[in-house]
N, C-alpha and C. Protein backbone atom coordinates (compact mmCIF):
# COMPACT_ATOMS: atom_id res chain seq x y z
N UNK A 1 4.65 15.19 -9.67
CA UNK A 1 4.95 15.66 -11.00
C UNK A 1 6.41 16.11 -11.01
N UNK A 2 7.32 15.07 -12.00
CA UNK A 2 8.59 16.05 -12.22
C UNK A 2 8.90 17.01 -12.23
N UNK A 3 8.17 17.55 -13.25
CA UNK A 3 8.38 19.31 -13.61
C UNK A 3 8.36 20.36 -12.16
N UNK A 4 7.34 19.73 -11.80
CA UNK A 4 6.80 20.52 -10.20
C UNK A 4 8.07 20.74 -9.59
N UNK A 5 8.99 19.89 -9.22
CA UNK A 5 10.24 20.42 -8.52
C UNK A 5 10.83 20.88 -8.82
N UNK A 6 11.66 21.27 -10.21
CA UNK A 6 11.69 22.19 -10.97
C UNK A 6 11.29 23.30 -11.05
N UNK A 7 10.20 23.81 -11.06
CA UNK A 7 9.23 24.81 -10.80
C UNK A 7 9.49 25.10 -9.38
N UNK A 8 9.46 24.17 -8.32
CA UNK A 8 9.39 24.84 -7.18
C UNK A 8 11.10 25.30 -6.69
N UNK A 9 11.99 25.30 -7.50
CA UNK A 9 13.28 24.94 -6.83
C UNK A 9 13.60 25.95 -7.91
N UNK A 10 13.02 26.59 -8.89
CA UNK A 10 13.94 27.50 -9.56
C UNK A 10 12.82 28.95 -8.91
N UNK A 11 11.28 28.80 -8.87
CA UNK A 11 10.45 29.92 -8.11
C UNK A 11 11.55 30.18 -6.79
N UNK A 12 11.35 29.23 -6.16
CA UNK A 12 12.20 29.58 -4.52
C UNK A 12 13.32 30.71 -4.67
N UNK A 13 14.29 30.15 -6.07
CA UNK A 13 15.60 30.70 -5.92
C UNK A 13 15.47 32.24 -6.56
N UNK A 14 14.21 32.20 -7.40
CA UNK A 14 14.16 33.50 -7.97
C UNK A 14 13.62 34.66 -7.02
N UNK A 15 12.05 34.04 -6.27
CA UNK A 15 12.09 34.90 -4.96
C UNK A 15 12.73 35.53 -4.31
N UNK A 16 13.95 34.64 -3.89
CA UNK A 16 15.21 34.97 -3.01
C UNK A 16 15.87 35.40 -3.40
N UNK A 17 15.98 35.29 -4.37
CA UNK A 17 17.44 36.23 -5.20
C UNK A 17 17.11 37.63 -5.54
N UNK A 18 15.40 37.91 -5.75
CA UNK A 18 14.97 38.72 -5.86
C UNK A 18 15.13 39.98 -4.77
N UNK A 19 14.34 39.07 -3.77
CA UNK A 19 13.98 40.04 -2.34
C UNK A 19 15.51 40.51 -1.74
N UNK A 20 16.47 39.44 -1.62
CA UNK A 20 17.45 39.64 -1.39
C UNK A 20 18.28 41.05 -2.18
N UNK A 21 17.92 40.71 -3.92
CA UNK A 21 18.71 42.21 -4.67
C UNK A 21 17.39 43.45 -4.24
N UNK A 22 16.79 43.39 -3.43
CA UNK A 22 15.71 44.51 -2.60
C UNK A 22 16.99 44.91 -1.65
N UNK A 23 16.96 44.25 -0.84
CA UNK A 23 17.95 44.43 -0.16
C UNK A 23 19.66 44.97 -0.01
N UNK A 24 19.91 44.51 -0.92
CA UNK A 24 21.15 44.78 -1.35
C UNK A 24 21.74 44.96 -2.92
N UNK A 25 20.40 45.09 -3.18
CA UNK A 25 20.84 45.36 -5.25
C UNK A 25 21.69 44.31 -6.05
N UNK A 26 21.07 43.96 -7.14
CA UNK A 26 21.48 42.89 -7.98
C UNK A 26 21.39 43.62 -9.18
N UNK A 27 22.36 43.42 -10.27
CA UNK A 27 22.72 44.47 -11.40
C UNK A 27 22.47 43.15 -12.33
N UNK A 28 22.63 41.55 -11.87
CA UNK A 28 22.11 41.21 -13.07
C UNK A 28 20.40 40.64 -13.43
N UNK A 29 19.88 41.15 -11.98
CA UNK A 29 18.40 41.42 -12.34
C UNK A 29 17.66 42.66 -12.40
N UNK A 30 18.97 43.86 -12.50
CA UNK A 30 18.44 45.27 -12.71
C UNK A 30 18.18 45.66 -11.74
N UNK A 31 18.24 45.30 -10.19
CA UNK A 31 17.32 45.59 -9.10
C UNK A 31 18.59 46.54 -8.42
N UNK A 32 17.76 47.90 -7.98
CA UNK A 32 18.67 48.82 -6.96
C UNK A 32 18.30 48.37 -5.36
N UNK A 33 19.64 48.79 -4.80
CA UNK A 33 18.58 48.58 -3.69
C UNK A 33 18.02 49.63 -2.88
N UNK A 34 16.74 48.88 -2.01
CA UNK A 34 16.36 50.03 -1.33
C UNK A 34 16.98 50.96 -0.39
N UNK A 35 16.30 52.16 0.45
CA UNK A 35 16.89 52.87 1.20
C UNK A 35 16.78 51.71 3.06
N UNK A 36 17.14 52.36 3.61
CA UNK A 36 17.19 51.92 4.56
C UNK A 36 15.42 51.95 5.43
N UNK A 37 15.36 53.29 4.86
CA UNK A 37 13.49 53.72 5.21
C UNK A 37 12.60 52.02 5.12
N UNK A 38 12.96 51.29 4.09
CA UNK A 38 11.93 50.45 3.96
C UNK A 38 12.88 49.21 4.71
N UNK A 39 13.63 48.99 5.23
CA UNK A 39 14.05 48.02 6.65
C UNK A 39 13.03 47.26 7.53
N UNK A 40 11.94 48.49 7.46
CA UNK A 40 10.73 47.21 8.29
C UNK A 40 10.11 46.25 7.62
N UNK A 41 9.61 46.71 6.24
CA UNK A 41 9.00 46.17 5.64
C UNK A 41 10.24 45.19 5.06
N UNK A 42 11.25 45.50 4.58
CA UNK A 42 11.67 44.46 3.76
C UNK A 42 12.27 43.34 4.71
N UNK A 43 13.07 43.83 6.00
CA UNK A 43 13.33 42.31 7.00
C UNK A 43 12.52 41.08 7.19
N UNK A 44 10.76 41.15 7.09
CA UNK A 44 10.45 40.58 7.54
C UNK A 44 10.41 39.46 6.17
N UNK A 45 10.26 40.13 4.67
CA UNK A 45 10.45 39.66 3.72
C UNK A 45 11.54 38.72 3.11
N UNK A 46 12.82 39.20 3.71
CA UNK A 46 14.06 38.67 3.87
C UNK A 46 13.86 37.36 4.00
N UNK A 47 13.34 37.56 5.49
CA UNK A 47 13.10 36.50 6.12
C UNK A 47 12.21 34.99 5.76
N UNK A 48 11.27 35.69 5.32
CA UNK A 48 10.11 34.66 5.29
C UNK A 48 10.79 33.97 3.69
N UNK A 49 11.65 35.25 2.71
CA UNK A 49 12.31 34.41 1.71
C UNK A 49 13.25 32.92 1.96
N UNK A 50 14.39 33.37 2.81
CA UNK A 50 14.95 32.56 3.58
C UNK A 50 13.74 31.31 3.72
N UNK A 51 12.79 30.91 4.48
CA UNK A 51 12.20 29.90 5.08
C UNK A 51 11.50 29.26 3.87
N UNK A 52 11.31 30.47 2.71
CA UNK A 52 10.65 29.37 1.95
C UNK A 52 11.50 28.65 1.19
N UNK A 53 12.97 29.35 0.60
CA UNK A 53 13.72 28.48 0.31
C UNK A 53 14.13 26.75 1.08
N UNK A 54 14.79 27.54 1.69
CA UNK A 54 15.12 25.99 3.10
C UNK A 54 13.53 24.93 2.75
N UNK A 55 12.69 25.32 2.86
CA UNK A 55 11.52 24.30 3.12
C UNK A 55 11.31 24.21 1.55
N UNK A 56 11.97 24.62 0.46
CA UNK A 56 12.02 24.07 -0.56
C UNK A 56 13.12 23.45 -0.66
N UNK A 57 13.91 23.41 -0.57
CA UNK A 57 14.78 22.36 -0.64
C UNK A 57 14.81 21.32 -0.05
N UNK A 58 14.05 21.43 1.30
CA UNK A 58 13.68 20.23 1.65
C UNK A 58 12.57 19.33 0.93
N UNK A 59 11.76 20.37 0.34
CA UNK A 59 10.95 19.04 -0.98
C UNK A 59 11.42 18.42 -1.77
N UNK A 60 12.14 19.64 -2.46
CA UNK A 60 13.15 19.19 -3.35
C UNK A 60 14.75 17.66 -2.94
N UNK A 61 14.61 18.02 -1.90
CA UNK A 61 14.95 16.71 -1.44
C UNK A 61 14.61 15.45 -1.24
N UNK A 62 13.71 15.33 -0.84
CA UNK A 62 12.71 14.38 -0.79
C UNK A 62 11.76 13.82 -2.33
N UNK A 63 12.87 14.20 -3.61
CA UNK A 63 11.96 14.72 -4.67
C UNK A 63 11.99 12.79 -5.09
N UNK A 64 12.83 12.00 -4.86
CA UNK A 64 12.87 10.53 -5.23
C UNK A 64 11.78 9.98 -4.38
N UNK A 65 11.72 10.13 -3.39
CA UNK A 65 10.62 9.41 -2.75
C UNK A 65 9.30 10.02 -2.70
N UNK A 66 9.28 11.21 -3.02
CA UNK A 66 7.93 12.05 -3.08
C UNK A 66 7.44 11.25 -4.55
N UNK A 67 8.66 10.84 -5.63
CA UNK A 67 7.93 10.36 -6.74
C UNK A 67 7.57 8.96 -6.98
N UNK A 68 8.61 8.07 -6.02
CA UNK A 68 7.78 6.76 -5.75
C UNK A 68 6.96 6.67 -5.00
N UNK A 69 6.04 7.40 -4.38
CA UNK A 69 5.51 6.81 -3.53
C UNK A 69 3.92 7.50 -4.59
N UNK A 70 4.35 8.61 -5.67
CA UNK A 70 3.06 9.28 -6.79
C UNK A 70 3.21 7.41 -7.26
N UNK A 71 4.16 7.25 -8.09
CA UNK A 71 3.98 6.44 -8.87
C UNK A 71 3.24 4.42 -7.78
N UNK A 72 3.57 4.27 -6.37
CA UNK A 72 3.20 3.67 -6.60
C UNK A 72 1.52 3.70 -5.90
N UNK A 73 1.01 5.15 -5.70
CA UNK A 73 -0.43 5.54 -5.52
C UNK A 73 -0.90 5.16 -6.42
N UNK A 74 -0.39 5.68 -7.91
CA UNK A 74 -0.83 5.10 -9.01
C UNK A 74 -1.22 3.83 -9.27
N UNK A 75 -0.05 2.99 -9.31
CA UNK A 75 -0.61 1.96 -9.33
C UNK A 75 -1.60 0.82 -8.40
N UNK A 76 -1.51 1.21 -6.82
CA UNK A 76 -2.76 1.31 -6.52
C UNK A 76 -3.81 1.24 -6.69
N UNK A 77 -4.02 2.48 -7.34
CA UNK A 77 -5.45 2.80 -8.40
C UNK A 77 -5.40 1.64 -9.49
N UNK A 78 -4.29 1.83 -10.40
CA UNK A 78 -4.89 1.02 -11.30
C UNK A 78 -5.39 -0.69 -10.80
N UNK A 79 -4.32 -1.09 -9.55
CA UNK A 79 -4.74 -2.81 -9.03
C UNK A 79 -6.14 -2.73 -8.50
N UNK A 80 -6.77 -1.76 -8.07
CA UNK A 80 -7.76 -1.65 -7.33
C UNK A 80 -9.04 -1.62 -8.39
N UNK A 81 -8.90 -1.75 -9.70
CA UNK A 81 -10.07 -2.12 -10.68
C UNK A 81 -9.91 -3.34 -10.97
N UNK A 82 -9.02 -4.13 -10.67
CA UNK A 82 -8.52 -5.79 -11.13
C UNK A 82 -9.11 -6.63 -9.75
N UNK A 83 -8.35 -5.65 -8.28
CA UNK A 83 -9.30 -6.30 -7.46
C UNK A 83 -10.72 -6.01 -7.30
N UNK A 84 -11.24 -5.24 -7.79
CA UNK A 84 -13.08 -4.89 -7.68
C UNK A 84 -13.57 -6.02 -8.49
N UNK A 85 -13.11 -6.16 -10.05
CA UNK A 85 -13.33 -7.31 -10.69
C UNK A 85 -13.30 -8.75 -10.27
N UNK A 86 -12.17 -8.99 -9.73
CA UNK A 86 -12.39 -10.31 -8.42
C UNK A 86 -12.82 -10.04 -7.44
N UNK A 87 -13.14 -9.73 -7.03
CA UNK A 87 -14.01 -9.39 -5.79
C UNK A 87 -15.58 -9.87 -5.85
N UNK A 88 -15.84 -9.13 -7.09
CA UNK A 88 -17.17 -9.08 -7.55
C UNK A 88 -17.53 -10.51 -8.07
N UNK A 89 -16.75 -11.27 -8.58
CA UNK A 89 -16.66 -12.39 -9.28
C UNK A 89 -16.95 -13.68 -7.99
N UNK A 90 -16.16 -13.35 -7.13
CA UNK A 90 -15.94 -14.25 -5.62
C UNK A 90 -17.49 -13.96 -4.79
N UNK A 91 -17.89 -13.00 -5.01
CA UNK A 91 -18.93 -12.82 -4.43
C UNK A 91 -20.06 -13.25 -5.19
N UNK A 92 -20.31 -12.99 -6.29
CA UNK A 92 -21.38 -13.88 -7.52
C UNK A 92 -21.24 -15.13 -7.30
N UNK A 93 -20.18 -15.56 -7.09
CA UNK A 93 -19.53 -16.87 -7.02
C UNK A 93 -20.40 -17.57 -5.95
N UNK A 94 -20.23 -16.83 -4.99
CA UNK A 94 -20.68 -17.42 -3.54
C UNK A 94 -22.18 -17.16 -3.55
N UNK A 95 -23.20 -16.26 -4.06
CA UNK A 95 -24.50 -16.12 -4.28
C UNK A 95 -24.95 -17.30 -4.84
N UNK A 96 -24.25 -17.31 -6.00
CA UNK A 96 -24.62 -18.79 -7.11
C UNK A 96 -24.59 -19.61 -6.65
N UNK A 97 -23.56 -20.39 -5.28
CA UNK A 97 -23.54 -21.54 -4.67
C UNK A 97 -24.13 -21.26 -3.36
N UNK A 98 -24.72 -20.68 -2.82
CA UNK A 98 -25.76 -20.63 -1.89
C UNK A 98 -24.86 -21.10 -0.46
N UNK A 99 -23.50 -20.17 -0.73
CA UNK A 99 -23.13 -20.17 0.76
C UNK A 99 -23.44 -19.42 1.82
N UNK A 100 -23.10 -19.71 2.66
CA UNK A 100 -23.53 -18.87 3.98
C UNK A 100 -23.71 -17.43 3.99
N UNK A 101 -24.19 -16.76 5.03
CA UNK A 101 -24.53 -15.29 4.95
C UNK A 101 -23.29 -15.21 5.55
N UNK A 102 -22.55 -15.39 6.14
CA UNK A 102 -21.06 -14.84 6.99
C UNK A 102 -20.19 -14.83 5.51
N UNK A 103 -19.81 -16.00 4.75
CA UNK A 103 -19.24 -15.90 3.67
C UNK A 103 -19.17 -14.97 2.59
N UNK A 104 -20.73 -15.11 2.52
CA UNK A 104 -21.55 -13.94 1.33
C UNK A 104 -21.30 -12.18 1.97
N UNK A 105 -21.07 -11.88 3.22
CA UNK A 105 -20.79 -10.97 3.60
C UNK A 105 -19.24 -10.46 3.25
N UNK A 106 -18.25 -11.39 3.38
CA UNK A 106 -17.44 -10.97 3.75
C UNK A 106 -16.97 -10.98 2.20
N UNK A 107 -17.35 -11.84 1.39
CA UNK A 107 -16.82 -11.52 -0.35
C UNK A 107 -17.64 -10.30 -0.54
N UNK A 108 -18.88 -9.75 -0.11
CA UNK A 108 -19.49 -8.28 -0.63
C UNK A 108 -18.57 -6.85 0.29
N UNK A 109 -18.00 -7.61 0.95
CA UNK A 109 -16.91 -6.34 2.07
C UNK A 109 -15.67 -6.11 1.12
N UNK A 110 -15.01 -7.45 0.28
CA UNK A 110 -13.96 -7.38 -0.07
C UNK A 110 -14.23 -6.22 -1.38
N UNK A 111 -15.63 -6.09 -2.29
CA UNK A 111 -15.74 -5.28 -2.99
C UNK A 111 -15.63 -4.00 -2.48
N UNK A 112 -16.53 -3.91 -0.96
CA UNK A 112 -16.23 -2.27 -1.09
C UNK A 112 -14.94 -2.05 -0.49
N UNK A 113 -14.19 -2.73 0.06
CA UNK A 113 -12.59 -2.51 0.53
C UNK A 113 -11.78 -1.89 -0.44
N UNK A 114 -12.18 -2.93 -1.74
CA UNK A 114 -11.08 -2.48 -2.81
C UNK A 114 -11.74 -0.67 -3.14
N UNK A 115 -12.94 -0.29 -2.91
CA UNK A 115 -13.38 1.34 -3.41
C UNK A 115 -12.52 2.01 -2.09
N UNK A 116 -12.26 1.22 -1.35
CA UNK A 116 -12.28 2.46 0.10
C UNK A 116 -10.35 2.88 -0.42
N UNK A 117 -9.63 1.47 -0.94
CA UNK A 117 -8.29 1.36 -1.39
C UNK A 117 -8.26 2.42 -2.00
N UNK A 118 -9.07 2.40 -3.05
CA UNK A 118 -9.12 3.44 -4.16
C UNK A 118 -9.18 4.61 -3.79
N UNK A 119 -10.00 5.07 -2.85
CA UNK A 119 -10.02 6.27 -2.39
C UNK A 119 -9.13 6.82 -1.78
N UNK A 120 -8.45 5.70 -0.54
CA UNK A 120 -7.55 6.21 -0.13
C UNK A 120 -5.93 7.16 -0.45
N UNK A 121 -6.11 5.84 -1.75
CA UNK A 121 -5.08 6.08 -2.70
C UNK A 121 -4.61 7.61 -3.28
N UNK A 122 -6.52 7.63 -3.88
CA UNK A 122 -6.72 9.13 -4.36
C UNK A 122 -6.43 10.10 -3.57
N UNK A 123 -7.01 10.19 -2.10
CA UNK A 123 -6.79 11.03 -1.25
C UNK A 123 -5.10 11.57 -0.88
N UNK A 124 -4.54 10.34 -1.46
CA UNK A 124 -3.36 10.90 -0.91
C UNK A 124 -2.44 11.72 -2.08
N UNK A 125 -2.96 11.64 -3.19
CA UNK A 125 -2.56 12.27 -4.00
C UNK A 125 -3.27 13.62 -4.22
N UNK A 126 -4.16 13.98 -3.41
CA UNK A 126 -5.30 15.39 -3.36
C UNK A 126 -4.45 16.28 -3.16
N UNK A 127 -5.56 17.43 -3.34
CA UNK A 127 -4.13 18.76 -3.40
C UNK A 127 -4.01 19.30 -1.58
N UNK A 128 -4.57 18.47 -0.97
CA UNK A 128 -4.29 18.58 0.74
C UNK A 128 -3.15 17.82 0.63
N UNK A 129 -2.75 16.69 0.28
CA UNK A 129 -1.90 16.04 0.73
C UNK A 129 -1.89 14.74 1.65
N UNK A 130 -1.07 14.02 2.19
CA UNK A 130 -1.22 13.20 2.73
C UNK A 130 -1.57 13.21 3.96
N UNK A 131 -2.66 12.56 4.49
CA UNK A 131 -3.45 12.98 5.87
C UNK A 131 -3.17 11.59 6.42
N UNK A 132 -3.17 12.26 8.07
CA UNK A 132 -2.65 10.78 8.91
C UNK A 132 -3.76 10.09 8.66
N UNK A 133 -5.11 10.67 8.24
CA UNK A 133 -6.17 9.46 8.45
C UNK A 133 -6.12 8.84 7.02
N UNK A 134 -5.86 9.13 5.96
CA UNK A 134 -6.02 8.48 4.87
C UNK A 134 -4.93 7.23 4.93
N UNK A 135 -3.46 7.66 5.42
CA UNK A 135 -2.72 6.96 5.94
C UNK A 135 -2.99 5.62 6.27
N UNK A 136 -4.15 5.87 7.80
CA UNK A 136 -4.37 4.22 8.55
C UNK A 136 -5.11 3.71 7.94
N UNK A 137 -5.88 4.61 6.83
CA UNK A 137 -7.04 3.84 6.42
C UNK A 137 -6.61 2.85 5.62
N UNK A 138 -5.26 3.96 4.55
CA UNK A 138 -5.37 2.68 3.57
C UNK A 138 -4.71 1.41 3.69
N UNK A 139 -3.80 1.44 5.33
CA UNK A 139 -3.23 0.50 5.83
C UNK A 139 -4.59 -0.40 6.47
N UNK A 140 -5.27 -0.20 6.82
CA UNK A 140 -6.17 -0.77 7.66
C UNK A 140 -6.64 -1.93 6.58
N UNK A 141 -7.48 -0.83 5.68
CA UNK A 141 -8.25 -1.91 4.61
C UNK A 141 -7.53 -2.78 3.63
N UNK A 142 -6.06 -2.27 3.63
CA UNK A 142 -5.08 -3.67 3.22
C UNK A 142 -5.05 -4.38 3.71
N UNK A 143 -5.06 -4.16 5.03
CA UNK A 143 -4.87 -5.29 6.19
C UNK A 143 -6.36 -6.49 6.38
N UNK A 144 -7.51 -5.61 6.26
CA UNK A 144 -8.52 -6.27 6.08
C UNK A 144 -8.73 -7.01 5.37
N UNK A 145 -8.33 -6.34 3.98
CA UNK A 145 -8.72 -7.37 2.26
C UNK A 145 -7.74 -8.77 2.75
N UNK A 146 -6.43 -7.99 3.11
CA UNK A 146 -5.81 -9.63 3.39
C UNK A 146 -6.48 -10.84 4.49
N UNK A 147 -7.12 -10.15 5.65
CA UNK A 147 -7.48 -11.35 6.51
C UNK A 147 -8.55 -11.66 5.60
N UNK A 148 -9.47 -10.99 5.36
CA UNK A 148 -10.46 -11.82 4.11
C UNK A 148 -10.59 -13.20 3.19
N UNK A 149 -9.93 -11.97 2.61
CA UNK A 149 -9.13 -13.17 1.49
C UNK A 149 -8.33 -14.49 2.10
N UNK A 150 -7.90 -14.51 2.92
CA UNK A 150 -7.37 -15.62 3.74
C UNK A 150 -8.22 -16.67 4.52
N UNK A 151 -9.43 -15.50 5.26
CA UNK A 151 -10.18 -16.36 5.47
C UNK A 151 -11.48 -17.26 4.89
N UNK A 152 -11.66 -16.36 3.34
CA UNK A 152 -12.43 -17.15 2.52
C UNK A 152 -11.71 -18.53 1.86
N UNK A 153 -10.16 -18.16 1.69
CA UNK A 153 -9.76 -19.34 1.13
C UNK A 153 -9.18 -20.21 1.98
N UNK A 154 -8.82 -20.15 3.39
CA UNK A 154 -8.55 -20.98 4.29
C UNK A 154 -8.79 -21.28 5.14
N UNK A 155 -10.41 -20.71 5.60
CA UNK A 155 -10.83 -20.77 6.78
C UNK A 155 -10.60 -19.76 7.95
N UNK A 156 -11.30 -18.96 8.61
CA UNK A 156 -10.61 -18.37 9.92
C UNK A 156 -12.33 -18.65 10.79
N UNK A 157 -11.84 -18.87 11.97
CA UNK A 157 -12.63 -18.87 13.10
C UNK A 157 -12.93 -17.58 13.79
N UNK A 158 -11.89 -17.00 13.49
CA UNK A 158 -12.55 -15.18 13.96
C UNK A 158 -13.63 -14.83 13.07
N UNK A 159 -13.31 -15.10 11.47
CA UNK A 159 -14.13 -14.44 10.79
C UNK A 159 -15.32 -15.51 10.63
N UNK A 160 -15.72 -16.30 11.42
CA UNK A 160 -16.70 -17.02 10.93
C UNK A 160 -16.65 -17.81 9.81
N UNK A 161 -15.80 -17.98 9.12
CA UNK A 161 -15.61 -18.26 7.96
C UNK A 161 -15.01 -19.92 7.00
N UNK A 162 -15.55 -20.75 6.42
CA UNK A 162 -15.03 -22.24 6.10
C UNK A 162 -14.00 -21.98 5.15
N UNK A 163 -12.56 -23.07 4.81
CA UNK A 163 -12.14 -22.77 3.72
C UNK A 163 -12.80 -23.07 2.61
N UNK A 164 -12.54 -22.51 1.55
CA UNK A 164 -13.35 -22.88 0.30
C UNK A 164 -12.73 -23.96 -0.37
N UNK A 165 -13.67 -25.26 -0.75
CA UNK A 165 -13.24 -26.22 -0.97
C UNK A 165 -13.22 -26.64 -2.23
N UNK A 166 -14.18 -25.72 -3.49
CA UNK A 166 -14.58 -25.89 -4.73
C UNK A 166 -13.18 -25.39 -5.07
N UNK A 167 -12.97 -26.16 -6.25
CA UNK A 167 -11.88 -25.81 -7.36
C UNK A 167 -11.79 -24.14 -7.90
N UNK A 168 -13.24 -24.09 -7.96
CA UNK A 168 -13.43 -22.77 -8.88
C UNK A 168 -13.45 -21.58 -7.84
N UNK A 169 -14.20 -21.97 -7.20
CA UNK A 169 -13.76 -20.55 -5.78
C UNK A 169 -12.63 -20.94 -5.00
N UNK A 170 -11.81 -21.44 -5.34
CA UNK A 170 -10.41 -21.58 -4.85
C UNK A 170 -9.19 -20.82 -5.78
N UNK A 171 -9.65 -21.07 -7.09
CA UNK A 171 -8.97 -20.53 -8.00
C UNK A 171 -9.09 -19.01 -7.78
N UNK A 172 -10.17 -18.62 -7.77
CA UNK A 172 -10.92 -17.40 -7.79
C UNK A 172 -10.16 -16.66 -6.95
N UNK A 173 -10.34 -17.28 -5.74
CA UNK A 173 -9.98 -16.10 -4.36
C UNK A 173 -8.09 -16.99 -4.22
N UNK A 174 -7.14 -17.36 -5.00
CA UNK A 174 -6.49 -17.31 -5.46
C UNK A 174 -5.30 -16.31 -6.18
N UNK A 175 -6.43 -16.34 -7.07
CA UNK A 175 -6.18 -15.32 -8.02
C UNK A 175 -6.00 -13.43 -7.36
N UNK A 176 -7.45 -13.50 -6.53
CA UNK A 176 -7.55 -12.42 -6.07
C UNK A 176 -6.46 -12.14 -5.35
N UNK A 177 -5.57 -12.99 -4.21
CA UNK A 177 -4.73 -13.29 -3.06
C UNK A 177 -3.72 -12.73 -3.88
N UNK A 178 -2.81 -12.99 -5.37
CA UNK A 178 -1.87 -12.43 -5.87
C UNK A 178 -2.27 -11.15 -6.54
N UNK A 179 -3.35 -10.60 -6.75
CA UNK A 179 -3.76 -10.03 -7.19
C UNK A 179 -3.01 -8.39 -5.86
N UNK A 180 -3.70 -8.81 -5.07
CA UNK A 180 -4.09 -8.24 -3.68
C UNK A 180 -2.57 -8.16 -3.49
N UNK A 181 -1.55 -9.22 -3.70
CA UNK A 181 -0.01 -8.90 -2.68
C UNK A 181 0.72 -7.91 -4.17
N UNK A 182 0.43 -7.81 -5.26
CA UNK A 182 0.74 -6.79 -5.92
C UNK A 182 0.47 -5.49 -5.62
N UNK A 183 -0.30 -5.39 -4.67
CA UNK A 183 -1.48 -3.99 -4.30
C UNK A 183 -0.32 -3.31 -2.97
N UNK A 184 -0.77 -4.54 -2.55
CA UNK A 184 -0.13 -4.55 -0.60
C UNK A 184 1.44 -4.03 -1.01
N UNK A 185 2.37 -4.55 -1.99
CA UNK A 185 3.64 -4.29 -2.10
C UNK A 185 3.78 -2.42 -2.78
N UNK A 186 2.97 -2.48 -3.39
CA UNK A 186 2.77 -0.91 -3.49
C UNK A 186 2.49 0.12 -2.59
N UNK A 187 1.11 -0.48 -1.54
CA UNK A 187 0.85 0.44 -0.38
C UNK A 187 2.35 0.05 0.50
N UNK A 188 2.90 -0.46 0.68
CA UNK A 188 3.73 -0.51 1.70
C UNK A 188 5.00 0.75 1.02
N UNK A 189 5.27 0.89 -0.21
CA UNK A 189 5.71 1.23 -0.38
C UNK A 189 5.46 3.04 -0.15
């Protein structure tokens, strides 16, 4: 959120400017300062003002890439209802033509991949923050949807899998494939 750095970069400076006129009196925030008596208590305050500044400015630094990387979580989310929709479609697809159970598996994986995307996505926008595990995950299951998708439409021998030779499930898991490198160019980002 824009505003948020803002907020956190004018709080920081007011803290500090605050605790600091504790310390040494500020006349244009009215503040006297204290006696020397309160030295224990206020050093450690000083201090911890100091650290939260610095480690705000270091957010506040980071405030361009902290916001591409909101905006492209976002969109994420939103590719990840376009791929559930193909997904789901590739997999009907493959029920209706009575392909294999290895096939039929791996188009019903690509649906829940795209929820796990989604989640991941979400997770990283939670008010924890970005966790190393949400991290591999959502690298992982990109990585997955892509061998998938590759190997439904071109065959792979790891995955058990034939290329698809029909027009219409070619188109399909196609479609999904650009669908999917719009996704992938976001998570990478």
């Amino acid at each position: 959120n824009a505003q948020a750095f803002n907020d956190v970069a004018e709080s920081s400076s007011l803290l500090k400017k605050s605790i600091d006129g504790l310390k040494s009196g500020d006349n244009e925030l009215g503040i006297t300062a204290l006696s020397s008596s309160y030295a224990d208590i206020l050093n450690p305050l000083v201090e911890t003002a100091e650290r939260t500044a610095a480690k705000s400015n270091t957010i506040i630094g980071q405030k361009a890439s902290l916001m591409a990387m909101s905006q492209a979580l976002q969109a994420i989310h939103k590719n990840t209802q376009a791929l559930l929709e193909q997904s789901e479609a590739v997999a009907s697809l493959k029920l209706q033509q009575g392909a294999p159970t290895a096939e039929i598996a791996a188009a019903s994986q690509l649906t829940m991949l795209t929820q796990r995307i989604a989640k991941s996505a979400r997770d990283f926008q939670g008010g924890a923050g970005a966790s190393a595990e949400a991290v591999f995950l959502l690298g992982k299951d990109l990585n997955t949807f892509k061998e998938i998708v590759g190997g439904l439409l071109n065959g792979s021998n790891e995955l058990r899998l034939t290329a698809a030779r029909e027009p219409a499930m070619r188109e399909k898991l196609q479609s999904l494939s650009n669908q999917y490198e719009a996704t992938l160019k976001d998570g990478s980002a």
